[in-house]
N, C-alpha and C. Protein backbone atom coordinates (compact mmCIF):
# COMPACT_ATOMS: atom_id res chain seq x y z
N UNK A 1 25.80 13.62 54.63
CA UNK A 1 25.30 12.80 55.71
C UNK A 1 23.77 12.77 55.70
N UNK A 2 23.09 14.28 55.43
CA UNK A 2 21.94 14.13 55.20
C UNK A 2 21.38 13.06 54.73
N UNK A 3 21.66 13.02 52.89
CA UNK A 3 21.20 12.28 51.96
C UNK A 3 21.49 10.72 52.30
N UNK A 4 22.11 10.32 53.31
CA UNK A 4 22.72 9.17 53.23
C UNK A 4 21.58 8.67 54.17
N UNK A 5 20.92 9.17 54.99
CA UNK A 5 19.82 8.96 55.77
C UNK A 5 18.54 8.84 55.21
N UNK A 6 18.06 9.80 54.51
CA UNK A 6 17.05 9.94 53.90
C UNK A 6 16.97 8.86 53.07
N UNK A 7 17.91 8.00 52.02
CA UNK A 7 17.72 6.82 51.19
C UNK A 7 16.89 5.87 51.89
N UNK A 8 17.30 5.42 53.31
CA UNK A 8 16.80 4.13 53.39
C UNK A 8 15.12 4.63 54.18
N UNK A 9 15.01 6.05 54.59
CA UNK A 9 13.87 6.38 54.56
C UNK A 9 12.67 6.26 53.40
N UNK A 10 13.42 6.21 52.08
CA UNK A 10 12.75 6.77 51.21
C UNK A 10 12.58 4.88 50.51
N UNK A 11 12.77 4.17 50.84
CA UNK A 11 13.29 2.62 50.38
C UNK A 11 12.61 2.37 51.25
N UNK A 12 11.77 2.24 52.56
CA UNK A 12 10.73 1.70 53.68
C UNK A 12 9.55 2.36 52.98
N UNK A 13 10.00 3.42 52.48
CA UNK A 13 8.23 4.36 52.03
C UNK A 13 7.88 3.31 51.12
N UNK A 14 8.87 3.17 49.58
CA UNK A 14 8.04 2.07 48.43
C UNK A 14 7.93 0.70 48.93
N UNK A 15 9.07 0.54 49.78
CA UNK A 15 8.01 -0.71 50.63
C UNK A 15 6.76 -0.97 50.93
N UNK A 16 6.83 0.19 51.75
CA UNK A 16 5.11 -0.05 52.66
C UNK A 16 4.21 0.31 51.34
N UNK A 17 4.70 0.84 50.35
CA UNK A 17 3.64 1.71 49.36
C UNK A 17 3.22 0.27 48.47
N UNK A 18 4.48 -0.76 48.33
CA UNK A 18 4.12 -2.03 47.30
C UNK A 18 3.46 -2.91 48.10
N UNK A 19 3.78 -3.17 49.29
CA UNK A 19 3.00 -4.19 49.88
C UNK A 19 1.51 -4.58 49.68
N UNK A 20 1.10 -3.82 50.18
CA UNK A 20 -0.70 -3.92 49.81
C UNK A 20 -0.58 -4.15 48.31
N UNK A 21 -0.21 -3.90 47.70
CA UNK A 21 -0.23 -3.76 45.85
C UNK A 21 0.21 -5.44 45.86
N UNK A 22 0.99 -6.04 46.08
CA UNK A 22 1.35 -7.27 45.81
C UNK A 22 0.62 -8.56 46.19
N UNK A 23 -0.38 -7.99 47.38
CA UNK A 23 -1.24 -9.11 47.74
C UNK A 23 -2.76 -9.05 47.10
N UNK A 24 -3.00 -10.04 46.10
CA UNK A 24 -4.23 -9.64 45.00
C UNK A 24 -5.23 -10.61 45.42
N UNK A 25 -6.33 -9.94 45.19
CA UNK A 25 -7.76 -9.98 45.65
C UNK A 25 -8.35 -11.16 44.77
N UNK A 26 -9.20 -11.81 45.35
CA UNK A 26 -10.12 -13.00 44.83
C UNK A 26 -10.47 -12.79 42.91
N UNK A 27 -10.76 -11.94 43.00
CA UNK A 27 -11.13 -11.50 42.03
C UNK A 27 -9.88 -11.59 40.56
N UNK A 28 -9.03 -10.66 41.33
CA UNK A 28 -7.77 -10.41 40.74
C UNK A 28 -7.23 -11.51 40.18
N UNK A 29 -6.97 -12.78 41.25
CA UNK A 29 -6.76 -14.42 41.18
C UNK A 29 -7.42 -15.12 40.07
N UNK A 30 -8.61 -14.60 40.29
CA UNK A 30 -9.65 -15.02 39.15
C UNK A 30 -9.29 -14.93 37.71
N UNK A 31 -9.14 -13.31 37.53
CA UNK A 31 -8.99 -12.64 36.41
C UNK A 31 -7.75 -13.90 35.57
N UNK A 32 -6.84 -13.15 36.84
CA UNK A 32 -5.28 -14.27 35.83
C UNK A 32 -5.20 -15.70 35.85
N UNK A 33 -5.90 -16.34 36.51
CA UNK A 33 -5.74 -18.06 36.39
C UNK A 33 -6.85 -17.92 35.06
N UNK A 34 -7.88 -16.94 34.90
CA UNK A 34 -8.66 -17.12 33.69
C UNK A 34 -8.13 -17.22 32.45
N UNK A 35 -6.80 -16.03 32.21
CA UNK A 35 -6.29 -15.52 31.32
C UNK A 35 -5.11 -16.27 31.17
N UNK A 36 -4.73 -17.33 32.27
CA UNK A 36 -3.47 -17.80 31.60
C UNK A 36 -4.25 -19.27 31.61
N UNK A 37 -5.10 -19.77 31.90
CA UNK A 37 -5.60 -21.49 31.02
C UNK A 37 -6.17 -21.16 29.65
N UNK A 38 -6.48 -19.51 29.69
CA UNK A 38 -7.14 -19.47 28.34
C UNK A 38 -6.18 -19.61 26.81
N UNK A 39 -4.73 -18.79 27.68
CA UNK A 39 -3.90 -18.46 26.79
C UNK A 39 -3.19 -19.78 26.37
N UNK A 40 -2.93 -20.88 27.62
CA UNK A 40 -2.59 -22.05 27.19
C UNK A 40 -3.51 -22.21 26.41
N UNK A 41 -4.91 -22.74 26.26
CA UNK A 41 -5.56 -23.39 25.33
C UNK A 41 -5.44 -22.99 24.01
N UNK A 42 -4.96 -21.53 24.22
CA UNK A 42 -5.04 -21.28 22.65
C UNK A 42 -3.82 -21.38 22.06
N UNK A 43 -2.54 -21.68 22.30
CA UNK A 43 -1.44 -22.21 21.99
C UNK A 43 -1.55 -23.58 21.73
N UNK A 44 -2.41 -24.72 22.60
CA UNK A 44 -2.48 -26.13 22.46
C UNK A 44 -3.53 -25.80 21.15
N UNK A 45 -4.43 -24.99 20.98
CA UNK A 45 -5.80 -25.34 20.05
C UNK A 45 -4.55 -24.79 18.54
N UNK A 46 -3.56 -23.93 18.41
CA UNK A 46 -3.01 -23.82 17.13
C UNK A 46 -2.30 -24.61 17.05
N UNK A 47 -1.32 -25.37 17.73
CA UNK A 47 -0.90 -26.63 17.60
C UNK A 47 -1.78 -27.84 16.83
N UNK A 48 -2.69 -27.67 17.88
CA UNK A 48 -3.56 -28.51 16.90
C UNK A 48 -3.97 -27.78 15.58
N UNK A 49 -4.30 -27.30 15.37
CA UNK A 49 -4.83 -26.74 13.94
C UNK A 49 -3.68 -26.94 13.11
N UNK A 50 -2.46 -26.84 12.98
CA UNK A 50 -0.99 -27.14 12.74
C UNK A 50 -0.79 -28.90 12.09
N UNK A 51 -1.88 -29.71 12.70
CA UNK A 51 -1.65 -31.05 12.42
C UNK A 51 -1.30 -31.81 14.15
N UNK A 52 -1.20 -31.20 15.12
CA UNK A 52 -0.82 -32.65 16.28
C UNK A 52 -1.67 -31.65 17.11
N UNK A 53 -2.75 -32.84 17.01
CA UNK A 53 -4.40 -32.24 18.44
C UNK A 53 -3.90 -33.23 19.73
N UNK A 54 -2.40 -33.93 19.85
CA UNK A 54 -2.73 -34.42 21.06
C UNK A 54 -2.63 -33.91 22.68
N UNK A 55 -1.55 -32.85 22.74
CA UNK A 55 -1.32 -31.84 23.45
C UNK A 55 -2.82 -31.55 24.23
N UNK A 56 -3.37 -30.71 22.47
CA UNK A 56 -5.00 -29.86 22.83
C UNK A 56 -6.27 -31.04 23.36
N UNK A 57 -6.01 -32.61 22.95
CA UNK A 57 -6.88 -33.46 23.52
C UNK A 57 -6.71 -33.89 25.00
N UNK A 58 -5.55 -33.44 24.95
CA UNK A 58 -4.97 -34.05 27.06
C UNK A 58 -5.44 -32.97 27.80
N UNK A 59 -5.32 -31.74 27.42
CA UNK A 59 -6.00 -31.14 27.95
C UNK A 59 -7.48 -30.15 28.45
N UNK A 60 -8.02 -30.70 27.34
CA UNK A 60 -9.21 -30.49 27.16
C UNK A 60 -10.04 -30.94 28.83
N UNK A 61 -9.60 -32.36 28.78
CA UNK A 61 -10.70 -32.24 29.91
C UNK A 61 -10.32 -31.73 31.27
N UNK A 62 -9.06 -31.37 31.41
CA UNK A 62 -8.95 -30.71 32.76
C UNK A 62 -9.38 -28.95 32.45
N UNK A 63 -9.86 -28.95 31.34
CA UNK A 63 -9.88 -27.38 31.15
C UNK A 63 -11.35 -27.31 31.45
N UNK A 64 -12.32 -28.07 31.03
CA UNK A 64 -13.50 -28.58 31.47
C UNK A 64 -13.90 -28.81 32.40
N UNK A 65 -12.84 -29.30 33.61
CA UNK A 65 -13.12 -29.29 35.14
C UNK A 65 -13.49 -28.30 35.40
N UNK A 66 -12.04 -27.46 35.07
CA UNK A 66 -12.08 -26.28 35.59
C UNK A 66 -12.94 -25.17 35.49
N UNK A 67 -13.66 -25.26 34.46
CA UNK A 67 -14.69 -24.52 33.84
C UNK A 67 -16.16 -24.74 34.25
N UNK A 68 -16.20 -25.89 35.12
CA UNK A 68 -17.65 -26.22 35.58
C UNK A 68 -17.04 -26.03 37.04
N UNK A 69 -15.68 -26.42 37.71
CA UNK A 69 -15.66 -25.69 39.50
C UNK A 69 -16.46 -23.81 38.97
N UNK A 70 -16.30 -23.23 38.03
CA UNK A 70 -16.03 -22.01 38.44
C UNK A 70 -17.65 -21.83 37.80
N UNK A 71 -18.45 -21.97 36.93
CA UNK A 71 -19.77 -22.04 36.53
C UNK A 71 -20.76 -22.98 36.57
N UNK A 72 -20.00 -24.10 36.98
CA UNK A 72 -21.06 -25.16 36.72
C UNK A 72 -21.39 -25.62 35.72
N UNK A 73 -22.38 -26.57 35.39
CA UNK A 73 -22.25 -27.47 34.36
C UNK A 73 -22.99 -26.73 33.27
N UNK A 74 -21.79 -26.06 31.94
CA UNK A 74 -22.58 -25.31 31.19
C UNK A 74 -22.43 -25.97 29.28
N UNK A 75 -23.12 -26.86 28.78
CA UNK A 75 -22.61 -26.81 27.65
C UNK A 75 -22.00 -26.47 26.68
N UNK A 76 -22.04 -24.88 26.49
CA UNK A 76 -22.11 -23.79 26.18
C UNK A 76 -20.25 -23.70 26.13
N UNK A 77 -20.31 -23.68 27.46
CA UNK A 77 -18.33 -23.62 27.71
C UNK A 77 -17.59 -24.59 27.95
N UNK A 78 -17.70 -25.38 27.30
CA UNK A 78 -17.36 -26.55 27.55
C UNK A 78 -16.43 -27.04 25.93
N UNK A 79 -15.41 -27.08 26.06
CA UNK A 79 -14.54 -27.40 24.94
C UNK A 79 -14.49 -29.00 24.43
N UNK A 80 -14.22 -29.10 22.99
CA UNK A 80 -14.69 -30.17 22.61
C UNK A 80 -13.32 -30.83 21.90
N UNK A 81 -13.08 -32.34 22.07
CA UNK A 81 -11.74 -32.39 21.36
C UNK A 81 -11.27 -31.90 20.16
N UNK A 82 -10.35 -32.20 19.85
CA UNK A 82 -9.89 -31.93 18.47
C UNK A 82 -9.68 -32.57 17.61
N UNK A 83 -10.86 -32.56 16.27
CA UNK A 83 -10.91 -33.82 15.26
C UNK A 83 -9.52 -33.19 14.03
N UNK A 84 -8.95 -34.30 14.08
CA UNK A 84 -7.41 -34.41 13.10
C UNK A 84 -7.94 -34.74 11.26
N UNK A 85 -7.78 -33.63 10.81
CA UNK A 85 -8.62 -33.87 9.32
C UNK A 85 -7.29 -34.59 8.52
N UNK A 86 -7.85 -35.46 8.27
CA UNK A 86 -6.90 -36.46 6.64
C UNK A 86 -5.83 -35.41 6.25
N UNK A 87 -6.79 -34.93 5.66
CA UNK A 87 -6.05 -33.94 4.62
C UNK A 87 -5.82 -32.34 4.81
N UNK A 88 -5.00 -31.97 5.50
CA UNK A 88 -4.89 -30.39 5.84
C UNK A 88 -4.11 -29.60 4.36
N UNK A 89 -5.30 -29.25 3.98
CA UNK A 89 -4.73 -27.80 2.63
C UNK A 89 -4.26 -26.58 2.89
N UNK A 90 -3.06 -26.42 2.45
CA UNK A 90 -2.86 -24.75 3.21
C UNK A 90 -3.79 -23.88 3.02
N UNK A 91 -3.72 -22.58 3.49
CA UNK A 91 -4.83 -21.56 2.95
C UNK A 91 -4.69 -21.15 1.76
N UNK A 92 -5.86 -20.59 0.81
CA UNK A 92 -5.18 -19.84 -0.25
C UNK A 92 -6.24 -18.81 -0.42
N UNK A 93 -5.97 -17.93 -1.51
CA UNK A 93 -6.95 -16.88 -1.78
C UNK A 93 -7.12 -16.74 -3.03
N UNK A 94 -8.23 -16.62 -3.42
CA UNK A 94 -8.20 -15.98 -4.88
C UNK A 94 -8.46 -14.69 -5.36
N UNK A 95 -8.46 -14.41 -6.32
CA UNK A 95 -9.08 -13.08 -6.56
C UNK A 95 -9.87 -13.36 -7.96
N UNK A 96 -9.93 -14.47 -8.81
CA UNK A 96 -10.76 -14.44 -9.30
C UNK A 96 -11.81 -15.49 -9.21
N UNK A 97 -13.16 -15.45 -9.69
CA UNK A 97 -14.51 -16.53 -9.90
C UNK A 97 -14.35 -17.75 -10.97
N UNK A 98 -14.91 -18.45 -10.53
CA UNK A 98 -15.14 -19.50 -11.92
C UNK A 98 -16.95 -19.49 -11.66
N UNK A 99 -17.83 -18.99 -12.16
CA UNK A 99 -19.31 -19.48 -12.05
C UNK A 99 -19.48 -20.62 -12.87
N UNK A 100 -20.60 -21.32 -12.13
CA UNK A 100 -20.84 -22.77 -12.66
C UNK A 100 -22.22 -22.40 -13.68
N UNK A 101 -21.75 -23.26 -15.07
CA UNK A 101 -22.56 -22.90 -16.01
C UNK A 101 -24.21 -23.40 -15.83
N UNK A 102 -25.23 -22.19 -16.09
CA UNK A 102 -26.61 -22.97 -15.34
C UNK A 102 -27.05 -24.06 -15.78
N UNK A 103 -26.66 -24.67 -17.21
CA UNK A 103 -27.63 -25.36 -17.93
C UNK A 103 -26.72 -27.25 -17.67
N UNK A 104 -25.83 -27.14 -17.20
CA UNK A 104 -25.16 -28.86 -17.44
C UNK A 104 -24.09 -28.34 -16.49
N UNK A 105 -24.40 -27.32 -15.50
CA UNK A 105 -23.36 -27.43 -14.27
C UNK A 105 -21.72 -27.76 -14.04
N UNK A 106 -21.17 -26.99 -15.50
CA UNK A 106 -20.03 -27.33 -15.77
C UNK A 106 -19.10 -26.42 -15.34
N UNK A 107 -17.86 -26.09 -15.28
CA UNK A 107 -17.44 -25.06 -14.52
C UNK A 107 -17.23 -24.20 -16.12
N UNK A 108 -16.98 -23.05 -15.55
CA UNK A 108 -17.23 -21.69 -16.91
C UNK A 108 -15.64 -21.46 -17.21
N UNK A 109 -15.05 -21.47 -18.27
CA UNK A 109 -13.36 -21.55 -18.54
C UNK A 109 -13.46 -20.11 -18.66
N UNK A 110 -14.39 -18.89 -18.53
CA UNK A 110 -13.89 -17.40 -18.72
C UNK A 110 -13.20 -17.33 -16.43
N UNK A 111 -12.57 -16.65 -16.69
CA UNK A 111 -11.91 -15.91 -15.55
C UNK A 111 -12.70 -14.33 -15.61
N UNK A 112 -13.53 -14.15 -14.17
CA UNK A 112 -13.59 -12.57 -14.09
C UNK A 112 -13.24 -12.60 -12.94
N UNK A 113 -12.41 -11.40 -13.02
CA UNK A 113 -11.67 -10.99 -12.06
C UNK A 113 -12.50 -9.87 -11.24
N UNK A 114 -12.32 -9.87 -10.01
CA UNK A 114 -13.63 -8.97 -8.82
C UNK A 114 -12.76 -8.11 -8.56
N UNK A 115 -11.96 -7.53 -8.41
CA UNK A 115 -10.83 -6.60 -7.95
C UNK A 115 -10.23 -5.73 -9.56
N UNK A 116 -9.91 -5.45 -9.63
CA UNK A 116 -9.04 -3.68 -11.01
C UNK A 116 -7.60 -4.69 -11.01
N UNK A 117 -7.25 -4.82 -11.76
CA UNK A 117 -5.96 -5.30 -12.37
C UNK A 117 -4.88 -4.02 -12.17
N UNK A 118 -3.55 -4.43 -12.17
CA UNK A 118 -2.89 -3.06 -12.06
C UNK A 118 -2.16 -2.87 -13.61
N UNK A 119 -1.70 -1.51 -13.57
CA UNK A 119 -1.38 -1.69 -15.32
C UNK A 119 0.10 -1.74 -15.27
N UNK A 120 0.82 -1.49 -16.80
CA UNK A 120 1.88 -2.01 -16.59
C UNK A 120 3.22 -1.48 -15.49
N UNK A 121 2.59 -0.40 -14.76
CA UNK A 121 3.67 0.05 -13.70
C UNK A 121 3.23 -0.77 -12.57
N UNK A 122 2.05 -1.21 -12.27
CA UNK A 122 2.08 -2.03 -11.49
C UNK A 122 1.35 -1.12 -10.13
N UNK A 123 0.77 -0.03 -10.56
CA UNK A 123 -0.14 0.67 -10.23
C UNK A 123 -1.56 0.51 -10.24
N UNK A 124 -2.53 0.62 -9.47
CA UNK A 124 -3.87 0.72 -9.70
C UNK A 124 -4.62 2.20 -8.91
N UNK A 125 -5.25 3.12 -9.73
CA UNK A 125 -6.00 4.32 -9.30
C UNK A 125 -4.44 5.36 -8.92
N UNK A 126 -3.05 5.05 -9.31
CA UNK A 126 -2.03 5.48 -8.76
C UNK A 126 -1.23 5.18 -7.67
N UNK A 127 -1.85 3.84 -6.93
CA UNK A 127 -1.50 3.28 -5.77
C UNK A 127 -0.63 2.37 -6.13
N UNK A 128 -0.05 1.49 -5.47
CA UNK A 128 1.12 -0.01 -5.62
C UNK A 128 0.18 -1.26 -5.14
N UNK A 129 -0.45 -1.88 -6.12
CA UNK A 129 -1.31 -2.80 -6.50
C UNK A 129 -1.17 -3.54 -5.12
N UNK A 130 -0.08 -3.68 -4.46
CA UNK A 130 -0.18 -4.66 -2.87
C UNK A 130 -0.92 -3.60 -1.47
N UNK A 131 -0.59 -2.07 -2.00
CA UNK A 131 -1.42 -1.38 -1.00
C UNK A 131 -2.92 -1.09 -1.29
N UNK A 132 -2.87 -0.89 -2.94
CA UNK A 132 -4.82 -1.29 -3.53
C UNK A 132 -5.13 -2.11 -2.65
N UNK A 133 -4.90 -3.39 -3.26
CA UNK A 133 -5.20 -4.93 -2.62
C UNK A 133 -5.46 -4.71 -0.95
N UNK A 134 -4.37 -4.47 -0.18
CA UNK A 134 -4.67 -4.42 1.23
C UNK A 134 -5.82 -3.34 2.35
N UNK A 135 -5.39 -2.16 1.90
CA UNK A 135 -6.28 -0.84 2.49
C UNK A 135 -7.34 -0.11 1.61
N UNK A 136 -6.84 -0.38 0.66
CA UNK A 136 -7.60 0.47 -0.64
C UNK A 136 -9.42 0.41 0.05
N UNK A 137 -10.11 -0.73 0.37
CA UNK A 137 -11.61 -1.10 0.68
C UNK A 137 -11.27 -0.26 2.50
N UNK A 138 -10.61 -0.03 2.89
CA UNK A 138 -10.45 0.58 4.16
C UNK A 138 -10.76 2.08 3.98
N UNK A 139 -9.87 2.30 2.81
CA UNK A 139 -10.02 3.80 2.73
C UNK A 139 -10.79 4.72 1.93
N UNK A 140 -11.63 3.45 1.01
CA UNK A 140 -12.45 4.31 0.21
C UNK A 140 -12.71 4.33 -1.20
N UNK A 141 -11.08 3.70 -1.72
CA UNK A 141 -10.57 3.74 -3.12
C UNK A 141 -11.58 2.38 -3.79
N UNK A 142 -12.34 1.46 -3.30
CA UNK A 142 -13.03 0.79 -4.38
C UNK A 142 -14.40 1.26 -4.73
């Protein structure tokens, strides 16, 4: 009988204890309407980067309103549309140079490679040539 009393005592306490906690301060308001137009924009801005800026162009300028109610008119923060390039190349990487020859600016047909090759285990310094490649300049090994 005790315990059966004490529950709804103890269920008014985290009440009264969340209340104040749930009603958030100017500031607080601030913080998260900051953090969630920001987070939209940056979902509309990889979309665009993806190939379709029209999403990230519709909203550009209400993001711009909003950004001068809260600072005023700042160049600076002020987002700019999104120009749609012709031709989008995926990324790539290389690991080796071509230098351009000095005398008739031709490209150089030798390959040097800037990075240790791995040998035939597929090892480099004793490591697995994809963990060389990745941490190896992290940890010391070049």
């Amino acid at each position: 009988m005790r315990k059966a009393s004490i529950i709804p005592i103890m269920l008014a306490f985290i009440v009264a204890l969340m209340s104040p906690s749930l009603a958030s301060t100017d500031y607080q308001r601030g913080v998260l309407d900051g953090l969630q137009q920001g987070w939209s924009m940056s979902q509309r801005y990889d979309i665009a980067k993806a190939g379709d800026p029209t999403a990230y162009n519709q909203a550009v300028p209400g993001y711009n309103t909003w950004i001068e109610g809260i600072f005023g008119i700042n160049e600076s923060l002020r987002l700019k549309p999104f120009a749609a390039s012709k031709n989008t190349e995926p990324y790539s990487i290389s690991k080796t140079i071509s230098p351009i020859h000095a005398i008739d600016a031709s490209w150089n047909q030798t390959r040097q490679s800037l990075l240790p090759q791995p040998d035939a285990s597929g090892l480099i310094n004793g490591y697995p040539a994809e963990t060389y490649y990745s941490i190896g300049p992290a940890l010391g090994f070049l």
